[in-house]
Protein backbone atom coordinates (compact mmCIF):
# COMPACT_ATOMS: atom_id res chain seq x y z
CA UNK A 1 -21.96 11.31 -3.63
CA UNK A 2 -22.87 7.82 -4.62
CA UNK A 3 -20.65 5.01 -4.37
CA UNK A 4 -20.27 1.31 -4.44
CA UNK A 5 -17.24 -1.31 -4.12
CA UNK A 6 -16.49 -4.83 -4.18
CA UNK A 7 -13.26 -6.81 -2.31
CA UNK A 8 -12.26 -9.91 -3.11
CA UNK A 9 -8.83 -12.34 -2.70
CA UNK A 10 -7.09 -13.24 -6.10
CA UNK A 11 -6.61 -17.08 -6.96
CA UNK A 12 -5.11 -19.55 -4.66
CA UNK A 13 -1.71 -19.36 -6.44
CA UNK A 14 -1.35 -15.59 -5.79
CA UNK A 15 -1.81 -15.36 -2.80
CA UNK A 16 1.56 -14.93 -1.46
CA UNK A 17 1.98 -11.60 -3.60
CA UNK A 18 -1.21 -10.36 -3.57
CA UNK A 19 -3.96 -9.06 -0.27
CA UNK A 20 -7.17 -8.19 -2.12
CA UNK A 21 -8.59 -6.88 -5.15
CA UNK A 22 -11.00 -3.23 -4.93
CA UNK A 23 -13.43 -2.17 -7.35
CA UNK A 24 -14.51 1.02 -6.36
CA UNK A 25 -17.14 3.65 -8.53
CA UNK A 26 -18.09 6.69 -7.34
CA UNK A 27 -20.34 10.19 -9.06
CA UNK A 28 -20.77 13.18 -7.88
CA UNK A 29 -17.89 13.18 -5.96
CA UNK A 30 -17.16 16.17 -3.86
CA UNK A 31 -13.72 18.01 -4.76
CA UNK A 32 -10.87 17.61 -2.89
CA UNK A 33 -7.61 15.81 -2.07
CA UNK A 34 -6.85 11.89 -1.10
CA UNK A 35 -3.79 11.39 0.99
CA UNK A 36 -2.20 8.37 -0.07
CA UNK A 37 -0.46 6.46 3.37
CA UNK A 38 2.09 4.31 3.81
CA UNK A 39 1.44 0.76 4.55
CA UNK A 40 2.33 -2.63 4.43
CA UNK A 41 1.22 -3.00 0.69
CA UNK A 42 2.57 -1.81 -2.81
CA UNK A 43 -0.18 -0.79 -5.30
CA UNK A 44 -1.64 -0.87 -9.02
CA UNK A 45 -4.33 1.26 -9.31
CA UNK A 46 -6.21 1.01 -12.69
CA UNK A 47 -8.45 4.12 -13.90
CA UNK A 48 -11.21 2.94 -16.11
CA UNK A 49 -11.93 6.53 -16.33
CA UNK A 50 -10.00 9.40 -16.62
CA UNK A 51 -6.45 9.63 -15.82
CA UNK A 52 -5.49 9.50 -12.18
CA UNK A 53 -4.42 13.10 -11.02
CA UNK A 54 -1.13 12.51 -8.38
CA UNK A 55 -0.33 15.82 -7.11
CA UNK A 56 2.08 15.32 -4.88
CA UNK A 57 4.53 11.83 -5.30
CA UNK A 58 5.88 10.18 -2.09
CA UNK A 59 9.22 10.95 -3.18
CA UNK A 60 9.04 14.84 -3.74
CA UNK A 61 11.69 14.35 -6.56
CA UNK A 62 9.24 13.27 -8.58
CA UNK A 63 6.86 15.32 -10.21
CA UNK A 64 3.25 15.23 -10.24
CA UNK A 65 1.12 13.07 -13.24
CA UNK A 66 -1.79 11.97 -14.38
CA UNK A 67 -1.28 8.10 -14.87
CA UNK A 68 -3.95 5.68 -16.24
CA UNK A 69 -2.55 2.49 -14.35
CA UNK A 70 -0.10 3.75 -12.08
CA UNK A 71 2.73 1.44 -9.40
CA UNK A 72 4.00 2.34 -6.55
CA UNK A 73 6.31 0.33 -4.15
CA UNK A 74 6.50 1.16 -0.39
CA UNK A 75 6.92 4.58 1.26
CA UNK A 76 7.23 6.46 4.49
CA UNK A 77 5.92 9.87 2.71
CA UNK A 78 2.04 10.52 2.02
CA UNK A 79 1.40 10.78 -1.58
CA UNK A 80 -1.98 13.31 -2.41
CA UNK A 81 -4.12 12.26 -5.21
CA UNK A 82 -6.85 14.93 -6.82
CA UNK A 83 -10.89 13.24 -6.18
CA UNK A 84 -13.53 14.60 -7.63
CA UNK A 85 -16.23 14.08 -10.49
CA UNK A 86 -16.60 10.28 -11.27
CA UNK A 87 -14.17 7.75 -10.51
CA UNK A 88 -14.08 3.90 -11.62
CA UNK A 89 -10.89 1.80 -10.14
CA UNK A 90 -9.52 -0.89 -9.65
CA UNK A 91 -7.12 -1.46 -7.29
CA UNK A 92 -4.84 -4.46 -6.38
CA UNK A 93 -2.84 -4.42 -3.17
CA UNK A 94 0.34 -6.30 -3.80
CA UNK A 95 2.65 -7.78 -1.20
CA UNK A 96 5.89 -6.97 -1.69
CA UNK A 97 6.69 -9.87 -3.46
CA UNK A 98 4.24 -9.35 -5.84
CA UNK A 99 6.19 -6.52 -7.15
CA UNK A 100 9.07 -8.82 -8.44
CA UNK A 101 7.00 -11.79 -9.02
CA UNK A 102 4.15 -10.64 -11.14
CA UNK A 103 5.22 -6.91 -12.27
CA UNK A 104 8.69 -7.96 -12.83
CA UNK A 105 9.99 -4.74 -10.80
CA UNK A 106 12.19 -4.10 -8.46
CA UNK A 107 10.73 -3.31 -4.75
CA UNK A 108 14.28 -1.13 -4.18
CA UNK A 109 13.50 0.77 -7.17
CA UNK A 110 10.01 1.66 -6.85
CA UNK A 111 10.42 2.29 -3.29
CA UNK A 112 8.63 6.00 -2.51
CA UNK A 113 8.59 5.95 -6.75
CA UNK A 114 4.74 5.93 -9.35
CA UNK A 115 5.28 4.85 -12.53
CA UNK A 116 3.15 3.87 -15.45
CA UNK A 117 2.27 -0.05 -15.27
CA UNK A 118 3.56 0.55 -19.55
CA UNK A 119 6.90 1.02 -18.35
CA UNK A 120 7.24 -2.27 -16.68
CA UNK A 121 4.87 -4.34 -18.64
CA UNK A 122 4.91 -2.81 -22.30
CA UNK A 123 2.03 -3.09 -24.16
CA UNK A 124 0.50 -5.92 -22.30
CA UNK A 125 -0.95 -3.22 -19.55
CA UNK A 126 -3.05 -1.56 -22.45
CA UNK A 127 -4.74 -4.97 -22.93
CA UNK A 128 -5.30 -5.34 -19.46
CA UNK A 129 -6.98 -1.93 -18.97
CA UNK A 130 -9.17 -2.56 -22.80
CA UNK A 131 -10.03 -6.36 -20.98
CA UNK A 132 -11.00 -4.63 -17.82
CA UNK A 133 -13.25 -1.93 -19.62
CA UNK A 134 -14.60 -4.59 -21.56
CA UNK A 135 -15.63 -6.27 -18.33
CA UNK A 136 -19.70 -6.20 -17.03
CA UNK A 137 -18.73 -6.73 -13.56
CA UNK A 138 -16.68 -6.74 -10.40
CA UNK A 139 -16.33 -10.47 -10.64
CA UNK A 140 -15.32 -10.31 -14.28
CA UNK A 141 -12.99 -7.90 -13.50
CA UNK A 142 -11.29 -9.48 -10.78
CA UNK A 143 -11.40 -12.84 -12.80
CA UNK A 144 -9.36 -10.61 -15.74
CA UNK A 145 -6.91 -9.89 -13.29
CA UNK A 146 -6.51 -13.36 -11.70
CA UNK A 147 -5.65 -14.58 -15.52
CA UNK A 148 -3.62 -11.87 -16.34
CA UNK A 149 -1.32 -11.96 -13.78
CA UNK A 150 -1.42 -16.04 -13.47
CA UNK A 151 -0.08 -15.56 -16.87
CA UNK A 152 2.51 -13.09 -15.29
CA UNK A 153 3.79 -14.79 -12.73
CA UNK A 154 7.53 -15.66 -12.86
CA UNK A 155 9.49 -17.88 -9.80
CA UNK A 156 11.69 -15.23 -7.42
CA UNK A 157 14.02 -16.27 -5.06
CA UNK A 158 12.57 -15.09 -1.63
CA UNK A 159 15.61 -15.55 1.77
CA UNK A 160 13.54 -17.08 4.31
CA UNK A 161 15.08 -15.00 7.13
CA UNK A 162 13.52 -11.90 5.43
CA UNK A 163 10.44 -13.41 5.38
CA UNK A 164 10.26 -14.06 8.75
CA UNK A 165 11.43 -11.20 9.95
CA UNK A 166 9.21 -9.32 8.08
CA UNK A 167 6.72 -11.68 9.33
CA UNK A 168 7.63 -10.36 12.95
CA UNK A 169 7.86 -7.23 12.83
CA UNK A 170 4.01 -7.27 11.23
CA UNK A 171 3.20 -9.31 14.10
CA UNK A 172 3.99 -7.34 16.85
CA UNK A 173 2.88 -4.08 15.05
CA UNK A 174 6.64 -2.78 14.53
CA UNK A 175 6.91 -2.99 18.10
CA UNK A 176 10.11 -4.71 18.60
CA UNK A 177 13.99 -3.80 18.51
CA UNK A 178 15.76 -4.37 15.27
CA UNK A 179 19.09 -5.29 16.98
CA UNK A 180 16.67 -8.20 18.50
CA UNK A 181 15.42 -8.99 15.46
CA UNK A 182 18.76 -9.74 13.57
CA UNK A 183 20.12 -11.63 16.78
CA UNK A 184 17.25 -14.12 16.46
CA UNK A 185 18.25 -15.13 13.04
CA UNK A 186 22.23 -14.80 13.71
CA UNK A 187 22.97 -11.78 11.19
CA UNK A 188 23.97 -8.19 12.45
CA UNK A 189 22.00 -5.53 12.20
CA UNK A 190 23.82 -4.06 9.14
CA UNK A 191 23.61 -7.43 6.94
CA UNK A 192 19.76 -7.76 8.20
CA UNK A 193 18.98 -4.14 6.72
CA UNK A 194 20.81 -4.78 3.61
CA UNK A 195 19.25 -7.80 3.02
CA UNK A 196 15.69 -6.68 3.92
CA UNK A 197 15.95 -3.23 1.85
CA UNK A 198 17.24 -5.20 -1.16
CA UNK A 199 14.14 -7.92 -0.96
CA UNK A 200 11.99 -5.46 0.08
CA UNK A 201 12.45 -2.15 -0.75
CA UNK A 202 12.47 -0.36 2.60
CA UNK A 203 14.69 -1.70 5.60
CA UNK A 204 13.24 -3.24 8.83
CA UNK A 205 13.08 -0.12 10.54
CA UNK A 206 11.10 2.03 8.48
CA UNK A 207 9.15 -1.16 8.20
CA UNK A 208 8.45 -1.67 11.24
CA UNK A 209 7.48 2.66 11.72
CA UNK A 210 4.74 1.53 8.90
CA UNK A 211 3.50 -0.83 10.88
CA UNK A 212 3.25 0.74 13.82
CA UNK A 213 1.30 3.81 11.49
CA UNK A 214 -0.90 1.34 10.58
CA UNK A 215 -2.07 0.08 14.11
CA UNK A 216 -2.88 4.07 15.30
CA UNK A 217 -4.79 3.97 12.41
CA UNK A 218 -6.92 0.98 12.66
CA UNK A 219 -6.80 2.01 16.41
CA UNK A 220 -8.36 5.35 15.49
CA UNK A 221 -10.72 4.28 13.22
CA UNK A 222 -11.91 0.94 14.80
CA UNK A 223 -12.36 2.20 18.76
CA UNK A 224 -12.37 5.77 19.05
CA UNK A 225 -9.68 5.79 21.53
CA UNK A 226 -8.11 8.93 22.69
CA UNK A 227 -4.60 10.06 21.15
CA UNK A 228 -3.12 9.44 24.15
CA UNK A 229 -4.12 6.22 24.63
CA UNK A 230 -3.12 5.53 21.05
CA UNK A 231 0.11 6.36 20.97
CA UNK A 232 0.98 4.28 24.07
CA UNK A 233 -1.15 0.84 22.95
CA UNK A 234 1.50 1.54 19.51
CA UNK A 235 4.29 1.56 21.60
CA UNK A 236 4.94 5.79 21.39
CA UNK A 237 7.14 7.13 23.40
CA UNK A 238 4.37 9.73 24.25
CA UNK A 239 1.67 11.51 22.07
CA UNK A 240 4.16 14.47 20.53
CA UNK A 241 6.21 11.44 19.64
CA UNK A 242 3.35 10.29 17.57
CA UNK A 243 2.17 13.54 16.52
CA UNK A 244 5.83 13.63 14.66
CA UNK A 245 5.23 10.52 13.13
CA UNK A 246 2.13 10.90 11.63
CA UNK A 247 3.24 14.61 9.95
CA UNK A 248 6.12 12.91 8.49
CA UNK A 249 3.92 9.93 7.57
CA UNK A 250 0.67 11.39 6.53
CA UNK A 251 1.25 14.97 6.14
CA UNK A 252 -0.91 15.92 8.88
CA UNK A 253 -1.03 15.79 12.75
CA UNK A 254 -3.72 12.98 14.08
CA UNK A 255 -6.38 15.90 14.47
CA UNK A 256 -5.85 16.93 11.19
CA UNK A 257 -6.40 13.07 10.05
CA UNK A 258 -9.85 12.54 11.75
CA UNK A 259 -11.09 15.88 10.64
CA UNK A 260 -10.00 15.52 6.95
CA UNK A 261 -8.93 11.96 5.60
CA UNK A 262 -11.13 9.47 8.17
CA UNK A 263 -14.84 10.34 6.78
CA UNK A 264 -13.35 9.32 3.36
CA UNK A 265 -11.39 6.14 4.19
CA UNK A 266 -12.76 2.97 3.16
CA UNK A 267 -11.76 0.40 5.59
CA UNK A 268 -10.49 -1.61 2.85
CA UNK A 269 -7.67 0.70 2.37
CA UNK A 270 -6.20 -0.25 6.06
CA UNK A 271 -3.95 -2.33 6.14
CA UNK A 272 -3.75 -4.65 9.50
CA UNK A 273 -7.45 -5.87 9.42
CA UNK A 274 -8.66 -8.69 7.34
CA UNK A 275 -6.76 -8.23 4.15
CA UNK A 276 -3.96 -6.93 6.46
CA UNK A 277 -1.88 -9.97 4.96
């Protein structure tokens, strides 16, 4: 297989709804399955190729589709995604925010949902994808996608404690109580879930089980530690705990992961690094 990709941060201005931008083209690329994790992020994911094949949706409602620009909000379920042949895509990680602020969707409603990028933006995401095409190169691209959704972007009203508690709970990896966390900004725990879920689409505590995903990942990836060790610098109660995290989160026990998934990942697509916003 032969591969290349580019990263780069959208304008200034979007910056509190959007991480990064990915171009990534492949050929000759082995067949097989991508296991799309949970993370911090909501995605568009643009094919400038052929359709993308979702096998499996994180809500397994939904059925499986082949999508050309496909959205999808948060999720505590793996979603599985066909690879093979030649792939070109671009790929946006949104903040949550982003999803009301630039997509003009609802985080609650796409939450562990994929829909069509048409459905929310009419035909305004066919002249994005024709613009894109049309583009020689990464930095074109990316520039497309700065005006495009600069041109998009509407004012949202954002509750301040919601920020900051989601900014907590991403800085301590998820590893801190949620009864704590509403105390600190004088709500219960009930009104701090509903508020959260409505802004953001999942409540604090699946939130902060993402996070905590996402830092035995990076873990994993980054030093090589052993499971054990992982699971307790994540704040586990013990490896088995983990081990039932990660098959309701990715599908797959830990082993599994580093056998299968980890020679594929990109480390662009972990959350919790440097675009780990």
């Amino acid at each position: 297989m032969s591969s290349t990709y580019a990263v780069a941060p959208p304008a200034a201005v979007l910056r509190s709804f959007i991480s990064h931008y990915v171009g990534f083209c492949a050929h000759d690329v082995m067949p097989g399955i991508d296991i799309g994790l949970p993370s911090r992020h909501a995605h568009l994911i643009i094919s400038l190729g052929s359709p993308i094949d979702v096998l499996q949706m994180p809500n397994t409602i939904q059925r499986a589709g082949r999508l050309r620009a496909l959205v999808s909000g948060l999720h505590d379920a793996p979603a599985a995604v066909r690879r093979g042949g030649s792939q070109e895509i671009v790929h946006v990680f949104l903040l949550p925010a982003g999803l009301r602020a630039i997509l003009h969707a609802s985080p609650a409603e796409l939450t562990s949902h994929v829909v069509e990028l048409s459905d929310l933006w009419g035909r305004a995401a066919e002249s994005l994808i024709q613009r894109l095409s049309a583009a020689a190169t990464w930095e074109l691209r990316f520039a497309v996608l700065d005006n495009a959704f600069v041109r998009a972007l509407v004012p949202i009203q954002r509750h301040a404690a919601v920020a900051w508690a989601w900014q907590q709970l991403a800085a301590r990896h998820g590893r801190m109580s949620i009864g704590g966390l509403a105390r600190g900004i004088g709500w219960t725990r009930q009104h701090l879930t509903h508020r959260f879920r409505a802004e953001l689409g999942v409540g604090p505590k699946t939130a902060a089980r993402i996070f905590r995903f996402e830092r035995a990942c990076r873990l994993i990836r980054d030093r090589r530690l052993r499971l054990v060790d992982v699971a307790a610098a994540c704040g586990y109660h013990d490896q088995p705990h983990m081990t039932r995290e990660w098959i309701a989160l990715a599908g797959c026990t830990p082993r599994t992961w580093i056998a299968t998934e980890l020679p594929f990942l990109q480390d662009y697509e972990l959350s919790g690094g440097d675009h780990g916003e």
